[in-house]
Protein backbone atom coordinates (compact mmCIF):
# COMPACT_ATOMS: atom_id res chain seq x y z
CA UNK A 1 -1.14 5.52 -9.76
CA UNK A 2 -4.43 4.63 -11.70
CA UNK A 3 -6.47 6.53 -9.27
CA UNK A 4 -5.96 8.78 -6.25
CA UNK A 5 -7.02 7.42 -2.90
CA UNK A 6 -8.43 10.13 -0.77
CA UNK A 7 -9.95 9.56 3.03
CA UNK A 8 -11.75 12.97 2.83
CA UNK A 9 -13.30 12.08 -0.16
CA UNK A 10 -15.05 8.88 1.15
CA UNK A 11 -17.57 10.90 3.59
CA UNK A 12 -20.73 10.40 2.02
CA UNK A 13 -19.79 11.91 -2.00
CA UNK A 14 -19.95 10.39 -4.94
CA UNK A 15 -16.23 10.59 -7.01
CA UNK A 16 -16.30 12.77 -9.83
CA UNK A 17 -14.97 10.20 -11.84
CA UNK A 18 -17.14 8.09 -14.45
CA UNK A 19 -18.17 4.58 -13.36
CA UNK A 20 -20.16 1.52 -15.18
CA UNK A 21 -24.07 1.58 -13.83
CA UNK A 22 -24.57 -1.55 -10.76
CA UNK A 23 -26.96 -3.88 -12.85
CA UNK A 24 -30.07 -5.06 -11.49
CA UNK A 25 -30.45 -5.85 -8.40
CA UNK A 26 -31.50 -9.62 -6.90
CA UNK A 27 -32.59 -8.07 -3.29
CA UNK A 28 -32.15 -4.60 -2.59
CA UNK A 29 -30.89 -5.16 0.99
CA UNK A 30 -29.17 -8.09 0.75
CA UNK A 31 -26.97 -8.88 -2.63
CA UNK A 32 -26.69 -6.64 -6.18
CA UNK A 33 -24.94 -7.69 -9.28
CA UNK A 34 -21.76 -6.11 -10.47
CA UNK A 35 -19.26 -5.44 -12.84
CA UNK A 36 -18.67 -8.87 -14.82
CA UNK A 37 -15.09 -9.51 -15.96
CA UNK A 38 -13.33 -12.63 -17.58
CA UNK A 39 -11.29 -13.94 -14.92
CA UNK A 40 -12.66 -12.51 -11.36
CA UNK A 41 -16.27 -12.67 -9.95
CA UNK A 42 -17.31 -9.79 -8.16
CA UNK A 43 -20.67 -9.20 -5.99
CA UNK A 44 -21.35 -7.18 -3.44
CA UNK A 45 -23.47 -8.56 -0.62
CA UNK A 46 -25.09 -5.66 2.35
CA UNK A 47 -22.20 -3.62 1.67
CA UNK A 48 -19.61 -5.94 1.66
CA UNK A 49 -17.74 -6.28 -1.85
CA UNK A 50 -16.29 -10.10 -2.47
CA UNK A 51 -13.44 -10.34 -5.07
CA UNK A 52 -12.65 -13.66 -6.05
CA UNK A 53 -9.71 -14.40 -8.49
CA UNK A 54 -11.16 -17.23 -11.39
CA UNK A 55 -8.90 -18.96 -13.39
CA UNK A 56 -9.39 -22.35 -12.35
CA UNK A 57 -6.73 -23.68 -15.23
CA UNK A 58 -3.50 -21.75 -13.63
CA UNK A 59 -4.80 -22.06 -9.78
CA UNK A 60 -5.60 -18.69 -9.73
CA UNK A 61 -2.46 -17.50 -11.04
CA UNK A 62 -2.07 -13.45 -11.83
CA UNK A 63 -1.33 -12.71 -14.95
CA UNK A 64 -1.50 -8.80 -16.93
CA UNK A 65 -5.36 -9.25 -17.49
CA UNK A 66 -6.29 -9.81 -13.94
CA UNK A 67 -4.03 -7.34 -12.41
CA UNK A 68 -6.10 -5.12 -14.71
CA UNK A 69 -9.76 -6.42 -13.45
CA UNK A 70 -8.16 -5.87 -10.13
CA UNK A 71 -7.69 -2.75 -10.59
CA UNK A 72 -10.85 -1.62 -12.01
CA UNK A 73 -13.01 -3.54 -8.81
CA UNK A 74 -10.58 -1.89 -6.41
CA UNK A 75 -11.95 1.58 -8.39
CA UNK A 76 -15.40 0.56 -8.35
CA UNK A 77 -15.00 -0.14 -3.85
CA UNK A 78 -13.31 2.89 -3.49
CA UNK A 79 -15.73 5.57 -5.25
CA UNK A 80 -19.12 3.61 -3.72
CA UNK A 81 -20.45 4.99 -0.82
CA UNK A 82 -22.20 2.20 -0.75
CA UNK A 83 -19.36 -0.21 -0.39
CA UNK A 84 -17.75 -0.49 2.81
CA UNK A 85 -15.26 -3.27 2.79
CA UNK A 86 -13.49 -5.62 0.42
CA UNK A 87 -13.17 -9.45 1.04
CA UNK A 88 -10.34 -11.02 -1.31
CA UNK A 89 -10.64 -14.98 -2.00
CA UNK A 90 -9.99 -17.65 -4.43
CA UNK A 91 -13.06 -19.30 -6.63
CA UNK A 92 -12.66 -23.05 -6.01
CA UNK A 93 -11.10 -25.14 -2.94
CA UNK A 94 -7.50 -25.52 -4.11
CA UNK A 95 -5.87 -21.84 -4.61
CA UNK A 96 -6.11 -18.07 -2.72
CA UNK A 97 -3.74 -17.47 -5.83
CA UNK A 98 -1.06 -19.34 -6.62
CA UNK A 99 1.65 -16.70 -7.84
CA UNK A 100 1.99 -14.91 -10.62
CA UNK A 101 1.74 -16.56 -14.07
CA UNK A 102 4.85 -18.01 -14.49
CA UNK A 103 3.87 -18.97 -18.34
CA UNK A 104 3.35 -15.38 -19.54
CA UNK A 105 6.50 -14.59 -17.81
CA UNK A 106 9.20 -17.23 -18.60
CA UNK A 107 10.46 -15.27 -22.04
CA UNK A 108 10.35 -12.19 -20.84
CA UNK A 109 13.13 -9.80 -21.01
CA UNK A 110 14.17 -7.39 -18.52
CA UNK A 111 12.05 -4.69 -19.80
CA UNK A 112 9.13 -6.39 -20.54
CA UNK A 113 8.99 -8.16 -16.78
CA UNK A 114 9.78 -4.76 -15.09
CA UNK A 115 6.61 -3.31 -16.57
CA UNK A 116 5.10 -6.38 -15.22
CA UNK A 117 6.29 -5.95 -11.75
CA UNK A 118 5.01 -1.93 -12.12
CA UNK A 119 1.41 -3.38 -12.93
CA UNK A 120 1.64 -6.17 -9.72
CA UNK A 121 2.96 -2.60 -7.63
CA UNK A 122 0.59 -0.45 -9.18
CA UNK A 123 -2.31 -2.62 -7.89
CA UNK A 124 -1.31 -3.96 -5.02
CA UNK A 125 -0.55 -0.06 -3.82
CA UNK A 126 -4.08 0.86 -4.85
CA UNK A 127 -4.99 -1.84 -2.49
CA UNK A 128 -3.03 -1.00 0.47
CA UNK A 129 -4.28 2.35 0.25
CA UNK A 130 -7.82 1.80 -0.03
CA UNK A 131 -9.46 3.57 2.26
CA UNK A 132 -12.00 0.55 3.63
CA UNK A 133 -11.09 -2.41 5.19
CA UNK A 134 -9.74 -5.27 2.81
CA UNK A 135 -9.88 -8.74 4.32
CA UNK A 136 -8.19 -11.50 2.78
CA UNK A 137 -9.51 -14.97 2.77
CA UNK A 138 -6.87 -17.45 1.96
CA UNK A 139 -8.49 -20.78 0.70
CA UNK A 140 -5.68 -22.67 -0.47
CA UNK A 141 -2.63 -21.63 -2.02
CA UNK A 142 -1.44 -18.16 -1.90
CA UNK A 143 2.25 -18.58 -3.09
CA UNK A 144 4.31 -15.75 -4.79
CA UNK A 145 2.19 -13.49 -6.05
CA UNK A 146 -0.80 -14.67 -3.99
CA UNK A 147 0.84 -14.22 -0.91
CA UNK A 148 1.80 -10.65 -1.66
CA UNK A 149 -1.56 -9.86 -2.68
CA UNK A 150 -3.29 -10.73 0.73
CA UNK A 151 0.17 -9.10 2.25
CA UNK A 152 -1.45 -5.87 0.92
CA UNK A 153 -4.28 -6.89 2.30
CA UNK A 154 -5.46 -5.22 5.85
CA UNK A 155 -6.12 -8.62 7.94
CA UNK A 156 -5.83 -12.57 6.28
CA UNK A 157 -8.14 -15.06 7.60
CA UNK A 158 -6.64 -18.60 6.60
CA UNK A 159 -8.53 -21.96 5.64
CA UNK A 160 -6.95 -24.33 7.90
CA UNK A 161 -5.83 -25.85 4.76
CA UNK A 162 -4.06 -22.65 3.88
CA UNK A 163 -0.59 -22.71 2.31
CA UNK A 164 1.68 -20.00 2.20
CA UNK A 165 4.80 -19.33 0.30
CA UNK A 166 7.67 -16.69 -1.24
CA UNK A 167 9.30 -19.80 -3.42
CA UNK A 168 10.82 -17.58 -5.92
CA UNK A 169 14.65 -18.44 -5.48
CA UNK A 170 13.73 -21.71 -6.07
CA UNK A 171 12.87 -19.85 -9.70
CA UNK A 172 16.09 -18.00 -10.24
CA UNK A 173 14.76 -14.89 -8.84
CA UNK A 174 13.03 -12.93 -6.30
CA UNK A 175 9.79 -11.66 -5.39
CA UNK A 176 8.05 -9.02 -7.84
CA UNK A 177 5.18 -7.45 -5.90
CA UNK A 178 6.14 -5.91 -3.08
CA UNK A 179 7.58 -9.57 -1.19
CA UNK A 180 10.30 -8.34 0.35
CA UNK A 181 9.10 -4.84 1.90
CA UNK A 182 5.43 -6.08 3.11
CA UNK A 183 6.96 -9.47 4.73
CA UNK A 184 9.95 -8.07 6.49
CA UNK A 185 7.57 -4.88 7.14
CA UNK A 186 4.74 -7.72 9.11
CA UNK A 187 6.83 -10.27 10.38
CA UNK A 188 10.16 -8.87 10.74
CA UNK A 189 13.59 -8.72 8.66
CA UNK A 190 15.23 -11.72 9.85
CA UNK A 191 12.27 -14.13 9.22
CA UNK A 192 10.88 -12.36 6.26
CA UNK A 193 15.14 -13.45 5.13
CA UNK A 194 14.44 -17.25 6.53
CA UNK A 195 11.04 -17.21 4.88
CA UNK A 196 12.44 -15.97 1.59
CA UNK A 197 16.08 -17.47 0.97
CA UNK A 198 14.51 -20.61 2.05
CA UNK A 199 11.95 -20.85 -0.55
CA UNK A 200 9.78 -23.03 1.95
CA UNK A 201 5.89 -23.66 1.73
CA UNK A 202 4.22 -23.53 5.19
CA UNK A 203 0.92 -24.50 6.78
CA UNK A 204 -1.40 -21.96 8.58
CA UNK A 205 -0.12 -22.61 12.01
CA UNK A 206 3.31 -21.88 11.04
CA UNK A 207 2.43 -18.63 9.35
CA UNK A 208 0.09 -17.85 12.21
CA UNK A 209 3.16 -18.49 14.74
CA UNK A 210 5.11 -15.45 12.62
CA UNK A 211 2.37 -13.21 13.07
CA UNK A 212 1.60 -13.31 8.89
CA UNK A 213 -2.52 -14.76 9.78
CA UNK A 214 -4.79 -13.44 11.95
CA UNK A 215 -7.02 -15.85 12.71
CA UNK A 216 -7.35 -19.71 11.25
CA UNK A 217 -11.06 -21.14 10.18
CA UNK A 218 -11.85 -23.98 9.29
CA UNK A 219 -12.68 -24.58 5.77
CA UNK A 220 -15.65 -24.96 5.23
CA UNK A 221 -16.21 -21.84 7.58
CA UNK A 222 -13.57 -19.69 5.77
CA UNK A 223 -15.44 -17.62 3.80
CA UNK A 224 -19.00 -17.19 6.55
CA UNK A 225 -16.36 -15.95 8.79
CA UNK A 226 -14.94 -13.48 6.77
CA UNK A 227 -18.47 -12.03 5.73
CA UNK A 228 -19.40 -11.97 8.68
CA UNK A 229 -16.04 -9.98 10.28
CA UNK A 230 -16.57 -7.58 7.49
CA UNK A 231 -20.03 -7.04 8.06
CA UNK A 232 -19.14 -6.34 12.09
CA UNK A 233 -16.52 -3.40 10.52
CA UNK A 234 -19.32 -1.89 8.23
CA UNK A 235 -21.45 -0.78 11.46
CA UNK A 236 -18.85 1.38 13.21
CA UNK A 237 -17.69 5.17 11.66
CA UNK A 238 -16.62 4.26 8.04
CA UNK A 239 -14.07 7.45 8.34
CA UNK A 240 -12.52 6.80 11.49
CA UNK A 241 -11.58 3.37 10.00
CA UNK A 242 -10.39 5.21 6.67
CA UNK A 243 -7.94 7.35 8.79
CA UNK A 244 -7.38 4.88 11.18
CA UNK A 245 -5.65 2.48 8.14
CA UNK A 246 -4.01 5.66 6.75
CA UNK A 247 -2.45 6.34 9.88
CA UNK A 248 -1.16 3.30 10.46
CA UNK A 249 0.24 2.85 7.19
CA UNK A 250 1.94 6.15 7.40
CA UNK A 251 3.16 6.25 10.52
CA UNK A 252 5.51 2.35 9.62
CA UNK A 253 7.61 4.68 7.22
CA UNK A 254 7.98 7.70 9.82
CA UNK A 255 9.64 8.25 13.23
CA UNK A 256 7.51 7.19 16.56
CA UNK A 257 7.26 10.91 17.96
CA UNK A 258 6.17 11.70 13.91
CA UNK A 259 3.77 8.73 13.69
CA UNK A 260 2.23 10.19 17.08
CA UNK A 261 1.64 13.58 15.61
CA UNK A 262 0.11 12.13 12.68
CA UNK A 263 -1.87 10.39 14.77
CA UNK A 264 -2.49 13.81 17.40
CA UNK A 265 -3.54 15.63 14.04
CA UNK A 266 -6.04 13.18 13.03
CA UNK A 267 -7.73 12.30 16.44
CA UNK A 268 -8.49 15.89 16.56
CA UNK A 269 -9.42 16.83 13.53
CA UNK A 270 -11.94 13.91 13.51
CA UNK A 271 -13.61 16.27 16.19
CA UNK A 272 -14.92 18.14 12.81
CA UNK A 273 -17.41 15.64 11.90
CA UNK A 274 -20.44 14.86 12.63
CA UNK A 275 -19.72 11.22 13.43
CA UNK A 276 -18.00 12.15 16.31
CA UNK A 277 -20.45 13.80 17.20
CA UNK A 278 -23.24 11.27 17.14
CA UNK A 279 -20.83 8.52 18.15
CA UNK A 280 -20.21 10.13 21.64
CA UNK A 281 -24.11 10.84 21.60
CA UNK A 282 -24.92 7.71 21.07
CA UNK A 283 -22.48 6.27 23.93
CA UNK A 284 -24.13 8.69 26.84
CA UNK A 285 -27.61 8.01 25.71
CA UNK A 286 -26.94 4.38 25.23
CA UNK A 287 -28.23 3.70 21.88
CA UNK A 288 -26.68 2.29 18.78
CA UNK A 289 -25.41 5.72 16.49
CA UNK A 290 -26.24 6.10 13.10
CA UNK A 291 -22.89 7.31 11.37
CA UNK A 292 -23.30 9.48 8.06
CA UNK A 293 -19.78 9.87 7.25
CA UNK A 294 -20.02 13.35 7.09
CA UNK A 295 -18.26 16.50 8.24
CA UNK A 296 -19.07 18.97 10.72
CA UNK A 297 -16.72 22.08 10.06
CA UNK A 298 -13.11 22.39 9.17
CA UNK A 299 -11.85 19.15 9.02
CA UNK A 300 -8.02 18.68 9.68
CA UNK A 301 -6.78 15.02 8.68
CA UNK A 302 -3.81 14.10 7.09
């Protein structure tokens, strides 16, 4: 991987690793210029990092260069304390992100795709494993490789224009960036298999009926909505919701009685730190608690 994703290392320190300087500011409180890059915007607003995909001329589409920007913002979220979720959209009204590029990728050879489809896994692992939560809000199109990006995603919020898709058979292939293990992992084997033979495009009731879409907004109240459910997750313990995610993501590859001591481990060990501490103050003297992120004494989590 291009960087390690550690929980413990989210609760309230800097990484040691070297990052670009934040820019000036527009409003301390409110919104902050970022790192600038050629085909995604990215701002952070109170806390709450937007990502939005721009490449109006392919819809959106992924191609080498953006999985690379992608990479570097999902850096940038994960060493700022600052930061404490990640909202992924679409720039414009038509696409999430429409695949992956499929005109960098029709002469490819065999070798040269496979490195392709390590750079789509390489990212889209990063983003699973972010320790914050990453909310997808899909605007339009999120075929392909769209769809497996806000698969990797920790919730998707869908535009009740939303269109969702795995059409790659109809291609000659299959999909590239993780398709076939996040779908069947979400919805199930045998209609992640209908979904995918198929080919088919569906609407954002249908993919809210298989349990792929949390909730459906309308459009023009897409991406308030998603703010707004981000900013609700920023005010509650910042690591319990890091090894919350972990946990859950750990325990889909293990057995039930090994997911629960996973999760035994970490519920007590979270007993270490001091937002436990003020978060159960806070709850018997009825007042709103003011989590640090910070740790108590010995402090065993996964």
């Amino acid at each position: 991987m291009e960087t390690h994703f550690n929980a413990k290392a989210h609760h309230g320190s800097r990484s040691d690793g070297r990052r670009r300087p934040l820019g000036a500011c527009e409003d301390q409180s409110q919104r902050r210029k970022v790192m600038s890059f050629e085909n995604l915007i990215y701002d952070v607003v109170d806390q709450v990092a937007v990502l939005k995909v721009n490449r109006p001329q392919a819809l959106n589409a992924l191609d080498a260069n953006t999985l690379k920007e992608v990479r570097a913002v999902i850096k940038d979220v994960d060493r700022n304390v600052e930061i404490r979720s990640l909202v992924i959209t679409g720039e414009g009204d038509r696409s999430f992100v429409s695949g992956a590029d499929i005109s960098q990728m029709c002469d490819c050879d065999p070798a040269e795709i496979l490195e392709f489809s390590k750079q789509g896994h390489k990212t889209l692992n990063m983003l699973q494993r972010l320790p914050k939560p990453v909310l997808a809000a899909v605007n339009g199109y999120a075929l392909g490789g769209g769809m497996e990006l806000a698969l990797a995603c920790d919730m998707i919020f869908a535009s009740d224009r939303a269109k969702f898709g795995q059409p790659e058979v109809k291609l000659g292939i299959i999909p590239g960036f993780g398709g076939t293990q996040r779908l069947a992992r979400l919805v199930g084997p045998n209609l992640a298999k209908e979904f995918i033979f198929s080919g088919a495009i569906i609407d954002a009731e249908r993919a809210k009926e298989m349990g792929l879409v949390n909730e459906i907004v309308p459009h023009e109240s897409l991406y308030t909505h998603v703010i707004e459910c981000a900013s609700r997750m920023n005010k509650v313990g910042a690591l319990a919701i890091a090894e919350a995610k972990k946990v859950i993501n750990d325990g889909l590859d293990r057995t039930l009685d090994e997911g629960n001591d996973l999760e035994m481990s970490t519920f007590s060990g979270l007993f270490g730190t001091q937002d436990q501490k003020e978060g159960m103050r806070a709850f018997l003297e009825k007042r709103e608690p003011d989590f640090t992120g910070k740790v108590t004494g010995h402090l065993l989590l996964s």
